[in-house]
Every structure is written in structure tokens, then in C-alpha cells.
Protein backbone atom coordinates (compact mmCIF):
# COMPACT_ATOMS: atom_id res chain seq x y z
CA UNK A 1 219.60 87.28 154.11
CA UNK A 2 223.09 85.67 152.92
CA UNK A 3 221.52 82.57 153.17
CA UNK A 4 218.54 83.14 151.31
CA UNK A 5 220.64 84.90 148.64
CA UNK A 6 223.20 81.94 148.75
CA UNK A 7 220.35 79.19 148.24
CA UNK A 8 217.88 81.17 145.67
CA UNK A 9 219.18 83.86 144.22
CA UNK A 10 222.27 82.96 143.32
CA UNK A 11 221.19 79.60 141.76
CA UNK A 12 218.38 81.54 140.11
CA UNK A 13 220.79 84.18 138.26
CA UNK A 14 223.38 81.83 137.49
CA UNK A 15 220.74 79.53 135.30
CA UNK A 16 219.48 82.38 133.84
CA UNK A 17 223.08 83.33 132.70
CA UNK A 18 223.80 79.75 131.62
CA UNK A 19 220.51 79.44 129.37
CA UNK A 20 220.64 82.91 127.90
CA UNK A 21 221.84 81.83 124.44
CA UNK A 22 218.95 79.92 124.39
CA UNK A 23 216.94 83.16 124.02
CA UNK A 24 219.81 84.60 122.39
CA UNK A 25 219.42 83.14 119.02
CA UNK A 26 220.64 84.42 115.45
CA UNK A 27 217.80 86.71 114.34
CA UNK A 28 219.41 86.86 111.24
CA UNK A 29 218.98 89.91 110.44
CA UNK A 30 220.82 91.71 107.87
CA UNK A 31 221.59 95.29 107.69
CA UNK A 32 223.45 97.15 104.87
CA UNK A 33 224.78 100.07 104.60
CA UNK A 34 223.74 101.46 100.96
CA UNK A 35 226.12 104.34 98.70
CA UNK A 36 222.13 104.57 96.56
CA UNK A 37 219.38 106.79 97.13
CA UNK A 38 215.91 104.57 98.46
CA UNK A 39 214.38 105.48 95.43
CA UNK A 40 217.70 103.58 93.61
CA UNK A 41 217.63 101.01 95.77
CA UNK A 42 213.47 100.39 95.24
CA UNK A 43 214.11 100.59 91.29
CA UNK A 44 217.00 98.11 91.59
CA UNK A 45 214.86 95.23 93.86
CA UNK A 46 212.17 95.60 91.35
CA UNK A 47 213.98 94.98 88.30
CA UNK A 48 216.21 92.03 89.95
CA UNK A 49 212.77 90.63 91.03
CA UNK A 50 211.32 90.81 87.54
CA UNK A 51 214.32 89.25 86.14
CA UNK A 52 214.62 86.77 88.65
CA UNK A 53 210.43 86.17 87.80
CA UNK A 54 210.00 86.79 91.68
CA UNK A 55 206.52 88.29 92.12
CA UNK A 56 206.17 91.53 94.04
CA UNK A 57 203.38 91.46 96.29
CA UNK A 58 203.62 94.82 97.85
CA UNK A 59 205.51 97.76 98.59
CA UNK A 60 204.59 99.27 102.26
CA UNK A 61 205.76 102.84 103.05
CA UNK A 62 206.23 103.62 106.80
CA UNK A 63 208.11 106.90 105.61
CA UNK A 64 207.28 110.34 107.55
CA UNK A 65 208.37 113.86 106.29
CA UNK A 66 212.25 113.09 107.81
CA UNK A 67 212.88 109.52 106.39
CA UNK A 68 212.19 106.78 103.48
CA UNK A 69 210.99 103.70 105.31
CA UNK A 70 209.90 100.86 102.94
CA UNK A 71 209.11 97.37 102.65
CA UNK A 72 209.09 95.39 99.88
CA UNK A 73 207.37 91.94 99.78
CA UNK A 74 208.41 89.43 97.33
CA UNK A 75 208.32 85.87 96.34
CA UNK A 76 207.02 82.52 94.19
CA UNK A 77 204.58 80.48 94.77
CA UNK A 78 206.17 77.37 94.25
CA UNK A 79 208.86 78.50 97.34
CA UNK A 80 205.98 79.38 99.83
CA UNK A 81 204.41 76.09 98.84
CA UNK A 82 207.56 74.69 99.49
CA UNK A 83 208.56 76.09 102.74
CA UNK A 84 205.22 75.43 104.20
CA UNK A 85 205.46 72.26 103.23
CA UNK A 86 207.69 71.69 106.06
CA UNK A 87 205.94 73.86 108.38
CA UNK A 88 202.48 75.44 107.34
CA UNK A 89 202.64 78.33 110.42
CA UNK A 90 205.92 79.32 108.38
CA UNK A 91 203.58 81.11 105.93
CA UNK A 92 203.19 83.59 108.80
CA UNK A 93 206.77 84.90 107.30
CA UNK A 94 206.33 84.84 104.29
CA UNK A 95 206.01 86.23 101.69
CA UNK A 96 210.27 87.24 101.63
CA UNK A 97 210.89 90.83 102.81
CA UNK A 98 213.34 93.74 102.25
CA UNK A 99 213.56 97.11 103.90
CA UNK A 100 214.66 100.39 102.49
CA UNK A 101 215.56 102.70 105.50
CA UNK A 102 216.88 106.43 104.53
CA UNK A 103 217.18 109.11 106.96
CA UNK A 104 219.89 112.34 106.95
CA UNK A 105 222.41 110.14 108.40
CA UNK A 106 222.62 107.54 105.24
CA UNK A 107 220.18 104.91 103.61
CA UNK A 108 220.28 101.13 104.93
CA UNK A 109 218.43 97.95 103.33
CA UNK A 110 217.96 95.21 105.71
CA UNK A 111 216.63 91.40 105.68
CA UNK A 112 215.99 88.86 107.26
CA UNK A 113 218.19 85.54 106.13
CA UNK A 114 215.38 82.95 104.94
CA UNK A 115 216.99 80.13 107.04
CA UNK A 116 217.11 81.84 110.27
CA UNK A 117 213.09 81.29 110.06
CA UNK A 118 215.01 77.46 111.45
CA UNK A 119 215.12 79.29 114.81
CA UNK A 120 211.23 79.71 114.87
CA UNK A 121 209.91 76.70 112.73
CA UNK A 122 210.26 73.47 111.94
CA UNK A 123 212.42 73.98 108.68
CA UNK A 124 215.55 72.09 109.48
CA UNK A 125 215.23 69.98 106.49
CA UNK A 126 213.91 72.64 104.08
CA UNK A 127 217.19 73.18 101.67
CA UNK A 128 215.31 75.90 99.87
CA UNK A 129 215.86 78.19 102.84
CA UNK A 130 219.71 78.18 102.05
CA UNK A 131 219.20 79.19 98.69
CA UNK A 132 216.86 81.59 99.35
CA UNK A 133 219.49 83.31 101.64
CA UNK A 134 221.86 83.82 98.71
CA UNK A 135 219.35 85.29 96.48
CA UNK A 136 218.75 88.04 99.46
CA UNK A 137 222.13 88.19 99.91
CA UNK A 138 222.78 89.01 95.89
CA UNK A 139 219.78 90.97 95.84
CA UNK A 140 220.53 93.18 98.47
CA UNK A 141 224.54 94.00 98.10
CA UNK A 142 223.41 94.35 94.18
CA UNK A 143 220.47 96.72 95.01
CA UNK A 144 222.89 99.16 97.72
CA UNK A 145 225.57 99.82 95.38
């Protein structure tokens, strides 16, 4: 048994610890912790987005009777054109997402960073992505205040 373990299992756990940042990449995924109500925070992304002359495809509620649990789905054209330029299966992300999550314990908004979708597709030379990260990012902090 020590010889077995010695010649297979060992080798077999020790790759598996060397290649787990591999599967271990940056999700990207931002979560805030908001001081506004979701109903604040949903007013505030819509009127950035107007100004911005993003287009708001959607608003999805996933609430229940206990929490406020909504998406909003945003974007241009002219950037999903762009990004799936470089990748067409990117459009599978796309359009650009925010969550409003409020429960009794507080109220959260959470994205994912546009250039994290790297990780997934081939985007490595799509500068938009960076861009796109800092208008979630402004959006976002902006909106949970």
C-alpha cells in the first residue's frame, strides 16, 4: 500500500496542487458593499446609463418576499460589436451586467470586471475591455453611495 501510495497517489495530488491556479483564475468579480437602498441604487445605474447613452436592455428581478435581487443589463452596440470582434462566442457575456443584492443584513451591487472575460475568451488584444472596467468601476462605487 506505501508503495502504491508513494508511486500514484502522491504524484497524482502533488500535480493537482501545482496546477490549481490554473483553475484558480481571477473571476473578477466585484462585490460592494452599498450605504443606498436597491431601489437608490437601481435609480442611480439608470440615470448614469442614460447619461453615459448606455442602453438598458433589461432589468431581471430574482427578488422573493425577504430580499431585492436584481440584474441590470446594459450596453452599446458599437462595444458588443467590438468585443466580438475579437471573439464572436464573447457575445455569450454580453450584454454588461450589474447586480443589486439587498437582504436584512445590508444591500450589495456586484460585477463582473469586463476584462476578466480574458480568462474565458480570446480578448487579449481587445483594449475596450479595460475601459469598460472603469466605467463599472465608476458606475458602481457612484451608484452604492
Amino acid at each position: 500500500m506505501t508503495r502504491l501510495c508513494n508511486r500514484i497517489i502522491l504524484p497524482l495530488l502533488l500535480i493537482m496542487f501545482i496546477s490549481s491556479p490554473v483553475f484558480a483564475a481571477d473571476s473578477g468579480v466585484v462585490t460592494i458593499n452599498a450605504k443606498n437602498s436597491a431601489a437608490e441604487i437601481l435609480e442611480s445605474l439608470k440615470m448614469q446609463l442614460e447619461q453615459m447613452r448606455f442602453k438598458i436592455f433589461s432589468v431581471y428581478d430574482h427578488g422573493d418576499k425577504d430580499s431585492v435581487k436584481q440584474v441590470i443589463a446594459f450596453g452599446k452596440t458599437s462595444h458588443n460589436s467590438r468585443i466580438m470582434w475579437h471573439d464572436p462566442a464573447a457575445g455569450l457575456e454580453l450584454p454588461l451586467k450589474i447586480a443589486v443584492f439587498q437582504d436584512d443584513v445590508g444591500t450589495q451591487v456586484i460585477y463582473r470586471k469586463p476584462s476578466a472575460l480574458r480568462n474565458t475568451y480570446s480578448l487579449q488584444n481587445c483594449s475596450l475591455l479595460d475601459e469598460l472596467d472603469q466605467v463599472m468601476a465608476e458606475l458602481a462605487q457612484k451608484a452604492a453611495q
